[in-house]
PDB file of N, CA and C in Angstrom:
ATOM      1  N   UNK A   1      43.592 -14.641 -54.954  1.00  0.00           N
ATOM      2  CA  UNK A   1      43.940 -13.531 -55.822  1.00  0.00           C
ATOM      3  C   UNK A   1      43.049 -12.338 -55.438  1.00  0.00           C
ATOM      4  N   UNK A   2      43.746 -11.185 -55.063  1.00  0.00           N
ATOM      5  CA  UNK A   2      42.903 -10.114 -54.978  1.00  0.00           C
ATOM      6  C   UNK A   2      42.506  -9.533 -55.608  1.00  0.00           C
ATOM      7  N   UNK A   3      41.477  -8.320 -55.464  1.00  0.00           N
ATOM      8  CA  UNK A   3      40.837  -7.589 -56.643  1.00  0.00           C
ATOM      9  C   UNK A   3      41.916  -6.445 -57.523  1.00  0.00           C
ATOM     10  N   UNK A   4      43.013  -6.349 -57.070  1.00  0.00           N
ATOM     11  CA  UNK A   4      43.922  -5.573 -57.642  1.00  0.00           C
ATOM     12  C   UNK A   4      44.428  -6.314 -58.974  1.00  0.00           C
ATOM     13  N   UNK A   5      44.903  -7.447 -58.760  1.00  0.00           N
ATOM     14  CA  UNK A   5      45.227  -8.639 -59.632  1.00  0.00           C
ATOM     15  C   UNK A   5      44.807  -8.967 -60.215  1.00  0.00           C
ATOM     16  N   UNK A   6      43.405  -9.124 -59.866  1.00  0.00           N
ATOM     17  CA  UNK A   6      42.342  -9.830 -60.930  1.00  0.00           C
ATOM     18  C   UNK A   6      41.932  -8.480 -62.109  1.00  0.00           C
ATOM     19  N   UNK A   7      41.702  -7.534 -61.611  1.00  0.00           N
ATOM     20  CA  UNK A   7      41.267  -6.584 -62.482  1.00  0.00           C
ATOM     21  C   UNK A   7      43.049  -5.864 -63.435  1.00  0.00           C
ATOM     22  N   UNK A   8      44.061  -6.038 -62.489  1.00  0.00           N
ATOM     23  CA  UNK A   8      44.964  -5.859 -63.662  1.00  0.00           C
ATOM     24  C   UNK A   8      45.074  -7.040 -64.723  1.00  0.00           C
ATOM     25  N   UNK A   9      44.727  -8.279 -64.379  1.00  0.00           N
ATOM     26  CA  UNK A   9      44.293  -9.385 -65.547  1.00  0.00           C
ATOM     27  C   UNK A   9      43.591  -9.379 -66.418  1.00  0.00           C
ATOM     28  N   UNK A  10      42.295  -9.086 -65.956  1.00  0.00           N
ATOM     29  CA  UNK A  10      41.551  -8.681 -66.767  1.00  0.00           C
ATOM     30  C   UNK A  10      41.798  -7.415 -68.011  1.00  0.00           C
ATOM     31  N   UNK A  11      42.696  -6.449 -67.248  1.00  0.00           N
ATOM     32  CA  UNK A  11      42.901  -5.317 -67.789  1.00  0.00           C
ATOM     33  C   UNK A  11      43.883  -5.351 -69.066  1.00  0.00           C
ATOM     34  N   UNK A  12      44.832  -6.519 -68.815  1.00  0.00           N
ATOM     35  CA  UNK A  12      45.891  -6.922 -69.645  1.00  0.00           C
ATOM     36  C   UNK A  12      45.500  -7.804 -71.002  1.00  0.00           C
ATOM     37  N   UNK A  13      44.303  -8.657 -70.706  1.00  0.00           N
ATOM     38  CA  UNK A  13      43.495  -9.452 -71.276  1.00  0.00           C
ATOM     39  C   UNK A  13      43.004  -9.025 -72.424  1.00  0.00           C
ATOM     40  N   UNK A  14      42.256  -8.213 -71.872  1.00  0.00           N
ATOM     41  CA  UNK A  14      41.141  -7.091 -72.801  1.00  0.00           C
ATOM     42  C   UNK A  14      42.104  -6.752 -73.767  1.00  0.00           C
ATOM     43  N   UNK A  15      43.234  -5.726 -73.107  1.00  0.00           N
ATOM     44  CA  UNK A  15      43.547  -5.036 -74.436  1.00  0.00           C
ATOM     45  C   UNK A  15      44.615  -5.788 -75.297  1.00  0.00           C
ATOM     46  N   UNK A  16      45.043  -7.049 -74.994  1.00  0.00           N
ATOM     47  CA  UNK A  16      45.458  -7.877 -75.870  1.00  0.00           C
ATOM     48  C   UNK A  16      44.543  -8.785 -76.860  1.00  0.00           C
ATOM     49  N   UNK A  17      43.060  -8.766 -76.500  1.00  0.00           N
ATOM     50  CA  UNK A  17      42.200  -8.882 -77.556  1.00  0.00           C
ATOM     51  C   UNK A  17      41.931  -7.931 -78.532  1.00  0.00           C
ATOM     52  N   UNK A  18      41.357  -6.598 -77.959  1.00  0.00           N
ATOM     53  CA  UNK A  18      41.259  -5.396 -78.536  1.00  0.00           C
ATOM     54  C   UNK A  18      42.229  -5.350 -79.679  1.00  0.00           C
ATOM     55  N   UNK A  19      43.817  -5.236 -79.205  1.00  0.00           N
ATOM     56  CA  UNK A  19      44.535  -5.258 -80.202  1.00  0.00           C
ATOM     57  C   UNK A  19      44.717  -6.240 -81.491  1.00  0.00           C
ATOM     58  N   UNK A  20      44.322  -7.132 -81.135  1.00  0.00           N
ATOM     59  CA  UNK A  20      44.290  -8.311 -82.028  1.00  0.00           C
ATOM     60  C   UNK A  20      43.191  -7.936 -82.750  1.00  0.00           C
ATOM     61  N   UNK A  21      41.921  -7.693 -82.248  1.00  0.00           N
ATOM     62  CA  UNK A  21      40.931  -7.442 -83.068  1.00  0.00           C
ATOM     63  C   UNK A  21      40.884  -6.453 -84.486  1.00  0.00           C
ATOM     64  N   UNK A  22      42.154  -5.666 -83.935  1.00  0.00           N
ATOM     65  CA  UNK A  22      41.787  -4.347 -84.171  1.00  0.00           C
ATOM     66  C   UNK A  22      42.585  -4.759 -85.766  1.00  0.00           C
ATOM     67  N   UNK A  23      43.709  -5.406 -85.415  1.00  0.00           N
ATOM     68  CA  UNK A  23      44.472  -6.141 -86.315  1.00  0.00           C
ATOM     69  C   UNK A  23      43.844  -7.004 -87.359  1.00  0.00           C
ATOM     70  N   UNK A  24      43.411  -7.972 -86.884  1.00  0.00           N
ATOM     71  CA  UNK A  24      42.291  -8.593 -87.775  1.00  0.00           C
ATOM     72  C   UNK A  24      41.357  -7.523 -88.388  1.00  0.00           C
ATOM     73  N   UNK A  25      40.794  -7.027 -88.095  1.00  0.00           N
ATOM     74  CA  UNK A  25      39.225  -6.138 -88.871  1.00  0.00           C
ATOM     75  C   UNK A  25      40.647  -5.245 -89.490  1.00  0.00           C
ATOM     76  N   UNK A  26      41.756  -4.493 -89.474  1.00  0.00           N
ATOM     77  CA  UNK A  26      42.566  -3.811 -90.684  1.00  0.00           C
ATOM     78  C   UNK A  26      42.796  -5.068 -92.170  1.00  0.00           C
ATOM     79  N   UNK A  27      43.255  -5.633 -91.273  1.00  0.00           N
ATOM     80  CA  UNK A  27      43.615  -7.181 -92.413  1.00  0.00           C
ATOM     81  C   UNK A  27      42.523  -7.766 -92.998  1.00  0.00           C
ATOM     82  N   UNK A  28      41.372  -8.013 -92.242  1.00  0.00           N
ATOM     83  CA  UNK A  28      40.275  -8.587 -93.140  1.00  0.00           C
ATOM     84  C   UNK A  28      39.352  -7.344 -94.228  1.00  0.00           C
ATOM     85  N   UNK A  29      39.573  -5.925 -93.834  1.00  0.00           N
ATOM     86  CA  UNK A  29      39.449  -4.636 -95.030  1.00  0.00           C
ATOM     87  C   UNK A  29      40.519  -4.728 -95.812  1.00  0.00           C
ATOM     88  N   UNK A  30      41.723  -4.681 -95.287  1.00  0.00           N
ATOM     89  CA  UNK A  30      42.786  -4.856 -96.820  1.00  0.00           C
ATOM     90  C   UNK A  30      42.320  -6.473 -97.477  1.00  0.00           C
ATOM     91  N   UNK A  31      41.934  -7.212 -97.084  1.00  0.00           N
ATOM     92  CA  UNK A  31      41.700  -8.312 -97.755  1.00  0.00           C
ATOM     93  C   UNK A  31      40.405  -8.311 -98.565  1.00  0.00           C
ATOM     94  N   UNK A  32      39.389  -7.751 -97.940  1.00  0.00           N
ATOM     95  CA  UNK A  32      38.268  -7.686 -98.542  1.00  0.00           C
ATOM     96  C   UNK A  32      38.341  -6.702 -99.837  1.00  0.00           C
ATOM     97  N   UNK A  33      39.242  -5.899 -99.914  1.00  0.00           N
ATOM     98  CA  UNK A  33      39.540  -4.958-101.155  1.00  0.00           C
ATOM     99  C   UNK A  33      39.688  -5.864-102.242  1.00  0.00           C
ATOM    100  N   UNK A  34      40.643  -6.717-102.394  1.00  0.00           N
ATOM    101  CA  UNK A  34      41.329  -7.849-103.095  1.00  0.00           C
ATOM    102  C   UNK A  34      39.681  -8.698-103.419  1.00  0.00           C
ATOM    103  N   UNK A  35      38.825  -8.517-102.404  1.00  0.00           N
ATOM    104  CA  UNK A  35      37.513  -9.984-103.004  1.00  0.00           C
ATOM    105  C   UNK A  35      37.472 -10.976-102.231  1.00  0.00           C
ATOM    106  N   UNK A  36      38.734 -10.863-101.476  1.00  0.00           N
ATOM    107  CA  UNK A  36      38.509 -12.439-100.205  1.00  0.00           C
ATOM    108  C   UNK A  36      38.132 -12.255 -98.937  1.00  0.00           C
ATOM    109  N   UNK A  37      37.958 -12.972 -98.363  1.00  0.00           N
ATOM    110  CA  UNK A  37      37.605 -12.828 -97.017  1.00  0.00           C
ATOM    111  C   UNK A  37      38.353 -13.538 -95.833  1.00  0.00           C
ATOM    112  N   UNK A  38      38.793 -13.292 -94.598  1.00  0.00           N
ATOM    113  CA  UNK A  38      39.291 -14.420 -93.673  1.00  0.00           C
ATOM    114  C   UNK A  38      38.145 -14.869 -92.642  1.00  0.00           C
ATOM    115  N   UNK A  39      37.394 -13.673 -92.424  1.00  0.00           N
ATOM    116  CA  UNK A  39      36.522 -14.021 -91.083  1.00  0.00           C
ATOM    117  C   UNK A  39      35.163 -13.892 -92.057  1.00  0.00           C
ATOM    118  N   UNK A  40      34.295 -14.971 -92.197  1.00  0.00           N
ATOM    119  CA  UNK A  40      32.759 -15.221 -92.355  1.00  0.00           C
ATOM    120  C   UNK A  40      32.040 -14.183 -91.651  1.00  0.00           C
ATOM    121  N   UNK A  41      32.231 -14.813 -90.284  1.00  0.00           N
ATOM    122  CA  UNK A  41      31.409 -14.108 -89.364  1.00  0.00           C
ATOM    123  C   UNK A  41      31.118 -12.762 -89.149  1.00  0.00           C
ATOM    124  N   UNK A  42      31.883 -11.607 -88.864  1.00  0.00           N
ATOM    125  CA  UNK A  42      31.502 -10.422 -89.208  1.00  0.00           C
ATOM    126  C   UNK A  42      32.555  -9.604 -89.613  1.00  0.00           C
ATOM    127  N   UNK A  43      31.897  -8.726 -90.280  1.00  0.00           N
ATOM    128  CA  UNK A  43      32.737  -7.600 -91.054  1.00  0.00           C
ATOM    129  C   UNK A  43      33.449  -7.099 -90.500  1.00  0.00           C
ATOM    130  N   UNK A  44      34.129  -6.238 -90.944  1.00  0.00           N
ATOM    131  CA  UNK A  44      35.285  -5.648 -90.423  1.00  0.00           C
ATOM    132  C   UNK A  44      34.902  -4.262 -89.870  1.00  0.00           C
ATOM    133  N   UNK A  45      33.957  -3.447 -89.927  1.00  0.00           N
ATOM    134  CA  UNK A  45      33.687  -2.406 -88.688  1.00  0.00           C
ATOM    135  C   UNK A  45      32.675  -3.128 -87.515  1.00  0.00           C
ATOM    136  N   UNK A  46      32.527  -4.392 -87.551  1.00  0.00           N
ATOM    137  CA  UNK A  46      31.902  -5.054 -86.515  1.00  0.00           C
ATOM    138  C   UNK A  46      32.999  -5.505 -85.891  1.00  0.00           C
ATOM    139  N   UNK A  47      34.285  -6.112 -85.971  1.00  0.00           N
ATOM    140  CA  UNK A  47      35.438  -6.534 -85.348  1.00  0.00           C
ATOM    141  C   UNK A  47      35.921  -5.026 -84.845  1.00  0.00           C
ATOM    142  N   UNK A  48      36.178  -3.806 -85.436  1.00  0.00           N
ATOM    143  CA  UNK A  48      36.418  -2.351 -85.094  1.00  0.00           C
ATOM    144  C   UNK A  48      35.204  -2.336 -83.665  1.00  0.00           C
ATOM    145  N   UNK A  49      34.228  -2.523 -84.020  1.00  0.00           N
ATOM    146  CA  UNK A  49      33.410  -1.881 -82.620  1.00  0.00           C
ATOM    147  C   UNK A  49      33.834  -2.916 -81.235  1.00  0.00           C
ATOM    148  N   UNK A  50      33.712  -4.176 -81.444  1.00  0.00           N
ATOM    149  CA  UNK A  50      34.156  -4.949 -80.465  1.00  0.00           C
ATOM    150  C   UNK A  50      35.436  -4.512 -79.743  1.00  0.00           C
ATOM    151  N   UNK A  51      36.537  -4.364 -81.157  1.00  0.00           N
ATOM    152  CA  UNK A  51      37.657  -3.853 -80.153  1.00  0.00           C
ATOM    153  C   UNK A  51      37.732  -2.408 -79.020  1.00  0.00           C
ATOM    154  N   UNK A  52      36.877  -1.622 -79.886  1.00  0.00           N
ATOM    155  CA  UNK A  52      36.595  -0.444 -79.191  1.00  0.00           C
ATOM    156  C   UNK A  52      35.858  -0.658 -78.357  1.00  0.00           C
ATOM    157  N   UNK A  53      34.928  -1.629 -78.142  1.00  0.00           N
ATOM    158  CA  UNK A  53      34.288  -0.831 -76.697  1.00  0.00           C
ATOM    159  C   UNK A  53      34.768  -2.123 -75.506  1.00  0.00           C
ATOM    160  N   UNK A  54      36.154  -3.061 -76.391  1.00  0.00           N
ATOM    161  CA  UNK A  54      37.039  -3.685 -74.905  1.00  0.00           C
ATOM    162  C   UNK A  54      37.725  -2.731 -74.590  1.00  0.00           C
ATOM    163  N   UNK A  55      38.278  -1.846 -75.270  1.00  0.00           N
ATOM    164  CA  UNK A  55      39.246  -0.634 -75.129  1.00  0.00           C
ATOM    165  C   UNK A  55      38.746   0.261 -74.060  1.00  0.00           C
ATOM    166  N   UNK A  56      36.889   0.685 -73.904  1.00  0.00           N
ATOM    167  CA  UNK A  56      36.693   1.499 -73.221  1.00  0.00           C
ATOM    168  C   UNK A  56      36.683   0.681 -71.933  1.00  0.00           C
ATOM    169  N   UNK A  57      36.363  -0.751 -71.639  1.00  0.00           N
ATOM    170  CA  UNK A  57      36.552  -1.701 -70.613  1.00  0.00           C
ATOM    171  C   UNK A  57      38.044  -1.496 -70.155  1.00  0.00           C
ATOM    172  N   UNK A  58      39.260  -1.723 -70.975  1.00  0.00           N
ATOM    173  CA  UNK A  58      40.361  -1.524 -70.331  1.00  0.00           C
ATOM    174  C   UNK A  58      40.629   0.053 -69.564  1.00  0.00           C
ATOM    175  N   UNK A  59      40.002   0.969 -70.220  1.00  0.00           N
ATOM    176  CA  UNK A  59      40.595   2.386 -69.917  1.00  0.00           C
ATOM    177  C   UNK A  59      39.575   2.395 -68.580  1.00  0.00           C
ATOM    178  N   UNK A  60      39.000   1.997 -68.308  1.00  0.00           N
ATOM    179  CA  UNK A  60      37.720   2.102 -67.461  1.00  0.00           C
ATOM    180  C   UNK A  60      38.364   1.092 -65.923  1.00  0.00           C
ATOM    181  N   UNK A  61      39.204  -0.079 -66.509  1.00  0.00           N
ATOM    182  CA  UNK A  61      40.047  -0.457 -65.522  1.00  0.00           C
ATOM    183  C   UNK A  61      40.788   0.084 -64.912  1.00  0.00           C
ATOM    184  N   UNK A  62      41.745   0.518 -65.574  1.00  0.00           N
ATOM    185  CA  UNK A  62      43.032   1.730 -65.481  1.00  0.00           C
ATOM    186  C   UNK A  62      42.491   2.877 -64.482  1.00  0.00           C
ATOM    187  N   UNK A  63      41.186   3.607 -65.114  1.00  0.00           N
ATOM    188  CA  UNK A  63      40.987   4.775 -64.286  1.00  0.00           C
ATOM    189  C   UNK A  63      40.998   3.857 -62.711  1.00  0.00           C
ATOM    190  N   UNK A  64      39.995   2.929 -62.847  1.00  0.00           N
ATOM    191  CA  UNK A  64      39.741   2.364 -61.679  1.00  0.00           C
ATOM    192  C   UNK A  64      40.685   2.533 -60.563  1.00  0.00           C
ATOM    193  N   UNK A  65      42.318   1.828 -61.231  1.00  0.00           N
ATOM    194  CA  UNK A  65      43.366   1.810 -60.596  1.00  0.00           C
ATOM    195  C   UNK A  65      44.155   2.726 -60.167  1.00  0.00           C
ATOM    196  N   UNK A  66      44.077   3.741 -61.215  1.00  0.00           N
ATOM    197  CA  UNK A  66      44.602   5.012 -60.568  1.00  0.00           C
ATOM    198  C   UNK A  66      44.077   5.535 -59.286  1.00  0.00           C
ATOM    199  N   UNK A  67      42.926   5.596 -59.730  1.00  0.00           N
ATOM    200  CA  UNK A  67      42.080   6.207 -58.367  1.00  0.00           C
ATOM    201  C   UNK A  67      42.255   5.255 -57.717  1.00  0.00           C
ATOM    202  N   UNK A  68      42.037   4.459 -57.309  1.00  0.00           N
ATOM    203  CA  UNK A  68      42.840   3.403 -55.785  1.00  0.00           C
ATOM    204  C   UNK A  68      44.093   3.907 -55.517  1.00  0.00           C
ATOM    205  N   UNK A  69      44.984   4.162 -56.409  1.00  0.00           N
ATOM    206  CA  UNK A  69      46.618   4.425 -56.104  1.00  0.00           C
ATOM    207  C   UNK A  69      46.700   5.258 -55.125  1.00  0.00           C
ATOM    208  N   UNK A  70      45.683   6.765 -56.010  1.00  0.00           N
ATOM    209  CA  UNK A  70      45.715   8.262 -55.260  1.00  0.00           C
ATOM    210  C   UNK A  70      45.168   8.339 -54.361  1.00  0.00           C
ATOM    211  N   UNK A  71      43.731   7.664 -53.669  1.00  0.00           N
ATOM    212  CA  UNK A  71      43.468   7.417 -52.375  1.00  0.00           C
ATOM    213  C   UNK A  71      43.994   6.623 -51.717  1.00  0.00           C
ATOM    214  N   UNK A  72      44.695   5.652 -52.071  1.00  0.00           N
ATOM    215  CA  UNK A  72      45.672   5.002 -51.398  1.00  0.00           C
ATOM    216  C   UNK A  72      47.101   5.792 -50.565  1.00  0.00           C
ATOM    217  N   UNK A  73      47.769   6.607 -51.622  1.00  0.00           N
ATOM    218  CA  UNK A  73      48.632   7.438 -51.790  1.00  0.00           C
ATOM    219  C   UNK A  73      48.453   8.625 -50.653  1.00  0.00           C
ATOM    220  N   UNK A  74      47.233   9.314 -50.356  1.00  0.00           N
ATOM    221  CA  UNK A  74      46.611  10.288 -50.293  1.00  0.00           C
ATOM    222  C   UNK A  74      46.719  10.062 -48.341  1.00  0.00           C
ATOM    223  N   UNK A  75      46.243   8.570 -48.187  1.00  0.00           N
ATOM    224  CA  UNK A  75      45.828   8.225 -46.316  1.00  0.00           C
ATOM    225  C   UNK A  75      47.245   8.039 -46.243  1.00  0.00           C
TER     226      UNK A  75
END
């Protein structure tokens, strides 16, 4: 597997956690309004930061790839 592949995997990865996360920490604040909780472990702007800074990992992939495209593109 080459590094093109692997890092669009990775890239696909990430922000299908991110999103999930991002999902969970909305749902575990509307839940925590109510008094309950789903996740013990951490709060819900601690699930917000995780997703955000996989988010800056994915966008950070992406640029990666572009710029390969356009010097690719470019020779």
């Amino acid at each position: 597997m080459n590094l093109e592949k692997l890092s669009s995997v990775f890239s696909r990865v990430f922000f299908l956690v991110s999103i999930l996360l991002l999902a969970l920490a909305v749902l575990e604040k509307l839940v925590n309004v109510s008094g309950y909780t789903i996740v013990r472990i951490y709060e819900p702007q601690r699930l917000l930061e995780i997703a955000a800074t996989m988010m800056v990992f994915v966008i950070a992939l992406l640029l990666r790839q572009i710029r390969e495209s356009v010097r690719g593109g470019a020779h």
